[in-house]
Protein backbone atom coordinates (compact mmCIF):
# COMPACT_ATOMS: atom_id res chain seq x y z
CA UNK A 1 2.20 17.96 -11.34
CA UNK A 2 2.73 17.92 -7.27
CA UNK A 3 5.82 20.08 -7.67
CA UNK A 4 3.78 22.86 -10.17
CA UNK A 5 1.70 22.92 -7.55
CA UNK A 6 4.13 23.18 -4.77
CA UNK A 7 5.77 25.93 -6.67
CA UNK A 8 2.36 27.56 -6.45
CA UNK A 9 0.85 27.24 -2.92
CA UNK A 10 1.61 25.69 0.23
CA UNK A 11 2.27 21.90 -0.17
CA UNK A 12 0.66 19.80 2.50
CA UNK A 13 2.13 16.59 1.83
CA UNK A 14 4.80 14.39 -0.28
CA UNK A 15 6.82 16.33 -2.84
CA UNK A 16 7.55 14.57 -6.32
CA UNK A 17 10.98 13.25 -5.54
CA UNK A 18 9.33 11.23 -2.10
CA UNK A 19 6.24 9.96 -4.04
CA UNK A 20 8.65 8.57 -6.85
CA UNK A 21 10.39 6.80 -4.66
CA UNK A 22 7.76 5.14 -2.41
CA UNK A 23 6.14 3.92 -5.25
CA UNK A 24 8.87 2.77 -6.73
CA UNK A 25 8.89 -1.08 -5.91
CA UNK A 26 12.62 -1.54 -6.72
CA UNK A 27 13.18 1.05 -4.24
CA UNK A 28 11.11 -0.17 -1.64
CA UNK A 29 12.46 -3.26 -1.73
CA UNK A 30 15.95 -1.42 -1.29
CA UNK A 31 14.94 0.79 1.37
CA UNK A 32 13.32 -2.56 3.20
CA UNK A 33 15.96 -5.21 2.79
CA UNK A 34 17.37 -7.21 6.12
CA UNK A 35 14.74 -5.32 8.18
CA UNK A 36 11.62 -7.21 9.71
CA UNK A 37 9.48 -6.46 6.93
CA UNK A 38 7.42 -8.98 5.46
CA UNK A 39 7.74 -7.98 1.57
CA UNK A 40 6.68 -10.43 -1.02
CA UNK A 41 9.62 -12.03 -3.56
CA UNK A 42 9.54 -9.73 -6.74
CA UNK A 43 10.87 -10.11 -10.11
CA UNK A 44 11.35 -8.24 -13.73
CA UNK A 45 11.10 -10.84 -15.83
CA UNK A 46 9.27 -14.38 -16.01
CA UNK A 47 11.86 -16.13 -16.54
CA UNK A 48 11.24 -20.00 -15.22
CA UNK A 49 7.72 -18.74 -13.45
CA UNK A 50 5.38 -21.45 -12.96
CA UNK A 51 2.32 -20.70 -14.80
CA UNK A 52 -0.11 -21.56 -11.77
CA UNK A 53 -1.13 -18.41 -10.45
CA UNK A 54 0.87 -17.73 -7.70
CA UNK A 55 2.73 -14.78 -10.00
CA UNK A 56 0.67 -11.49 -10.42
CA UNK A 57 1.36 -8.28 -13.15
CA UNK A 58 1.30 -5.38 -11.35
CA UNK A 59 1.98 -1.54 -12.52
CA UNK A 60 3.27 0.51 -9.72
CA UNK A 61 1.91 3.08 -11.47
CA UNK A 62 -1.86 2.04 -11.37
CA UNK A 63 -4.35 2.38 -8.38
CA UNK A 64 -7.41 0.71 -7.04
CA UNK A 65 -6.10 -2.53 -8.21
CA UNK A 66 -6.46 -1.31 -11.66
CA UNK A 67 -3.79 -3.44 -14.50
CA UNK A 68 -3.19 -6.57 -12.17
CA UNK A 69 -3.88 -9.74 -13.47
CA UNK A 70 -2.45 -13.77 -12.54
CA UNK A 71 0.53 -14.17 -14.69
CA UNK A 72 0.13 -15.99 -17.98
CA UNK A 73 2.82 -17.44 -20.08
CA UNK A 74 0.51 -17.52 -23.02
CA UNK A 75 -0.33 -13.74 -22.54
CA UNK A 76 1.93 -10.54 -23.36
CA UNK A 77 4.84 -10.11 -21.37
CA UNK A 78 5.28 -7.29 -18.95
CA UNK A 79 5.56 -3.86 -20.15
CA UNK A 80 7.88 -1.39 -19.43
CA UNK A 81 6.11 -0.32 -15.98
CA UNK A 82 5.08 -3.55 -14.32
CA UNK A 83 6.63 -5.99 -12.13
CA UNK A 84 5.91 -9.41 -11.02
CA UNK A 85 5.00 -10.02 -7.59
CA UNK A 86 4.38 -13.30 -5.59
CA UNK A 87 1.21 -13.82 -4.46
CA UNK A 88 0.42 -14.00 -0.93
CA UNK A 89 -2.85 -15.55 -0.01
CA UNK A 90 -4.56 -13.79 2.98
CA UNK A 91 -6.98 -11.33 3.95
CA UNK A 92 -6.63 -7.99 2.59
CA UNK A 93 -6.67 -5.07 4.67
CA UNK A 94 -5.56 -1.38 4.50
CA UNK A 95 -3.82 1.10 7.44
CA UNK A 96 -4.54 4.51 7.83
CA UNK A 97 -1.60 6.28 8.67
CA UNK A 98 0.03 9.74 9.72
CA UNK A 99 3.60 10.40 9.39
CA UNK A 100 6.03 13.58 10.23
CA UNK A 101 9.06 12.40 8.09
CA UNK A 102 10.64 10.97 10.78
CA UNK A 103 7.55 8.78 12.70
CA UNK A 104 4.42 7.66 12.30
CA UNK A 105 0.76 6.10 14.41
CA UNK A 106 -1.45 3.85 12.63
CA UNK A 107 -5.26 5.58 13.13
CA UNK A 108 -6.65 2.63 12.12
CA UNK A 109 -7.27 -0.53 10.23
CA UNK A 110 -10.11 -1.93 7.87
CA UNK A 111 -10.64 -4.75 5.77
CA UNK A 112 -10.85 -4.13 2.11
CA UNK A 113 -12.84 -5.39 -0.22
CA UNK A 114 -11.05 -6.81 -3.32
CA UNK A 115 -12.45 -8.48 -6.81
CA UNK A 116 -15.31 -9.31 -4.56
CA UNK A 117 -18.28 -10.41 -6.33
CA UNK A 118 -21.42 -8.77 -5.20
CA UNK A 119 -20.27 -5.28 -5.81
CA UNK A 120 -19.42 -6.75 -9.67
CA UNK A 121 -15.59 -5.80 -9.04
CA UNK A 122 -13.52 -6.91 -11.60
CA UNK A 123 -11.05 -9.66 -10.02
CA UNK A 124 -7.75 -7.39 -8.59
CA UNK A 125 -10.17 -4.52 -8.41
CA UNK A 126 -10.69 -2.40 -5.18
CA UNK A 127 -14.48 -2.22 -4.23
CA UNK A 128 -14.80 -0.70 -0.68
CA UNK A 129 -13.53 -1.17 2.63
CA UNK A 130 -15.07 -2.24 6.14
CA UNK A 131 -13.97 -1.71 9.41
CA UNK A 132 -12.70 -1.50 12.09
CA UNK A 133 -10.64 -4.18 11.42
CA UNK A 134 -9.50 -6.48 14.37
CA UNK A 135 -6.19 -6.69 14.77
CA UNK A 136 -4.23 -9.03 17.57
CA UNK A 137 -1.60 -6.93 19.81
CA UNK A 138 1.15 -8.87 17.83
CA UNK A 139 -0.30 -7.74 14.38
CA UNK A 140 -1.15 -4.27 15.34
CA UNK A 141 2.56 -3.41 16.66
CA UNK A 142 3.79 -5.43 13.25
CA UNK A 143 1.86 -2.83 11.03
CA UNK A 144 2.67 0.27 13.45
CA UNK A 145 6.33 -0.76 13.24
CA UNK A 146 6.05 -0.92 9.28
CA UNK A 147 4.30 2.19 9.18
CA UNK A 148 7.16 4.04 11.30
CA UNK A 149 9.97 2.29 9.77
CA UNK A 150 8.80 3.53 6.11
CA UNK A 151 7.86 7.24 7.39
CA UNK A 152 11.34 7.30 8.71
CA UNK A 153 12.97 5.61 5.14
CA UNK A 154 11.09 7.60 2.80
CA UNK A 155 10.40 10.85 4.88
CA UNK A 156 6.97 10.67 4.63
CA UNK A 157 4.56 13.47 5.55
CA UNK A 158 0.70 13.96 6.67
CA UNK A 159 -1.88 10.80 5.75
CA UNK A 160 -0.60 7.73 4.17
CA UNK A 161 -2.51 4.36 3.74
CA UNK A 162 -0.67 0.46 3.55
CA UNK A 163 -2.26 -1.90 1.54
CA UNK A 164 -1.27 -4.96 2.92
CA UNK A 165 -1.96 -8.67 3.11
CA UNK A 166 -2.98 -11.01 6.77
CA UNK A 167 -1.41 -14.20 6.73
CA UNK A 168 -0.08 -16.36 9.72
CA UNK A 169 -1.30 -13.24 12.19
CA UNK A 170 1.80 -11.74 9.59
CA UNK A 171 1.44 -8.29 7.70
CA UNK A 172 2.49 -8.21 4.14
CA UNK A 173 3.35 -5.16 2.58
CA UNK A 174 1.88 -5.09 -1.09
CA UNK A 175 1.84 -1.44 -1.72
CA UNK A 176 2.30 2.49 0.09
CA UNK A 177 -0.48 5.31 -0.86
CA UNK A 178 0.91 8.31 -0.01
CA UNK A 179 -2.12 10.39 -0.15
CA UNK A 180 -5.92 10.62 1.54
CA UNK A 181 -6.88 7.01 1.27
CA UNK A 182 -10.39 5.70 0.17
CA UNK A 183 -10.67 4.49 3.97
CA UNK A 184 -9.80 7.69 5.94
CA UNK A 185 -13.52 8.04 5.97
CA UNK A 186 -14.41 5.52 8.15
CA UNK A 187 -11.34 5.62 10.32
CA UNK A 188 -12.78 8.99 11.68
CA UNK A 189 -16.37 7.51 11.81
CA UNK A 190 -15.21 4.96 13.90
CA UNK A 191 -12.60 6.57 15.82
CA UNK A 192 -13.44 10.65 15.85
CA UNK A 193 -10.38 11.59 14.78
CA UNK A 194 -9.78 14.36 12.67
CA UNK A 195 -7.53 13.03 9.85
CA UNK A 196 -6.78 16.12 8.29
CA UNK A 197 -6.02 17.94 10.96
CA UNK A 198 -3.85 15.37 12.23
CA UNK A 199 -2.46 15.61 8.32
CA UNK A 200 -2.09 19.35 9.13
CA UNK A 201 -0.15 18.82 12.42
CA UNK A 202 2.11 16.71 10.32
């Protein structure tokens, strides 16, 4: 659909063949590998799991947390378009991000709010987000570095947002939106910036 579109009018953004690939996990484990990345351990299959929770379903083609669920011998197996993923217990937060293909600055950070209770999300579901979201020095450059290094991998343009989990002052990289994120909003609330002109510039 992004490439009829492209075909179309002027394209302001990722083309098909970059979003495929950034949200391909296989890929992005690939494109990652012996870099300073913190990625959680993935697998296809279940084989010799432990059935404790510590494995989560996840489709890489879903969004707002939508399909993920604990891993469950006594449930179906994964389909087709889901992988398993370790769990990493943390505090979940998202970056807002602008790349040129080749670079990229973090606008900002928030905290998301996921499965959380009051706002009757289901449990993987995404159900707002809060910021800004205080980062230490040694965090923020962590995320900015991840940020460039995947602009520069997967030649990404304009806004992106990094869904990502805190742990040990340590940034782990669950998943890449390359799009207009849910939290662009209150980046520019809280910073003035004009994210899509700062897309545009891109």
């Amino acid at each position: 659909l992004i490439d009829q579109l492209a075909a179309t009018c002027p394209l302001w953004g990722n083309d098909g063949e970059i979003l495929a690939r950034v949200r391909d996990p296989w890929q992005l484990r690939q494109a990652l590998a012996g870099g300073e990345i913190h990625l959680p351990e993935m697998r296809r299959t279940p084989d010799g799991l432990p059935n404790d929770g510590s494995w989560l379903v996840k489709s890489h083609r879903g969004s707002s947390g939508s399909g993920v669920r604990s891993w469950d011998a006594t449930a179906s197996p994964p389909a087709g378009d889901e992988i398993l993923q370790r769990r990493v217990a943390g505090e979940a937060i998202a970056a807002t991000c602008v790349g040129n293909r080749s670079n990229a600055v973090v606008l900002g950070v928030t905290r998301q709010l996921v499965g959380t209770n009051w706002t009757g999300a289901a449990p993987f579901q995404y159900a707002g987000s809060i910021g800004p979201y205080a980062c230490s020095p040694d965090l923020h450059r962590e995320i900015e570095r991840t940020a460039k290094v995947l602009a520069h991998q997967f030649r990404l343009a304009g806004l992106f947002g990094l869904d990502l989990v805190v742990c040990d002052d340590h940034a782990w990289l669950l998943e890449i939106n390359p799009r207009y994120t849910a939290s662009v909003e209150i980046i520019e609330r809280l910073t003035g910036v004009a994210a899509i002109a700062a897309h545009h510039a891109a």
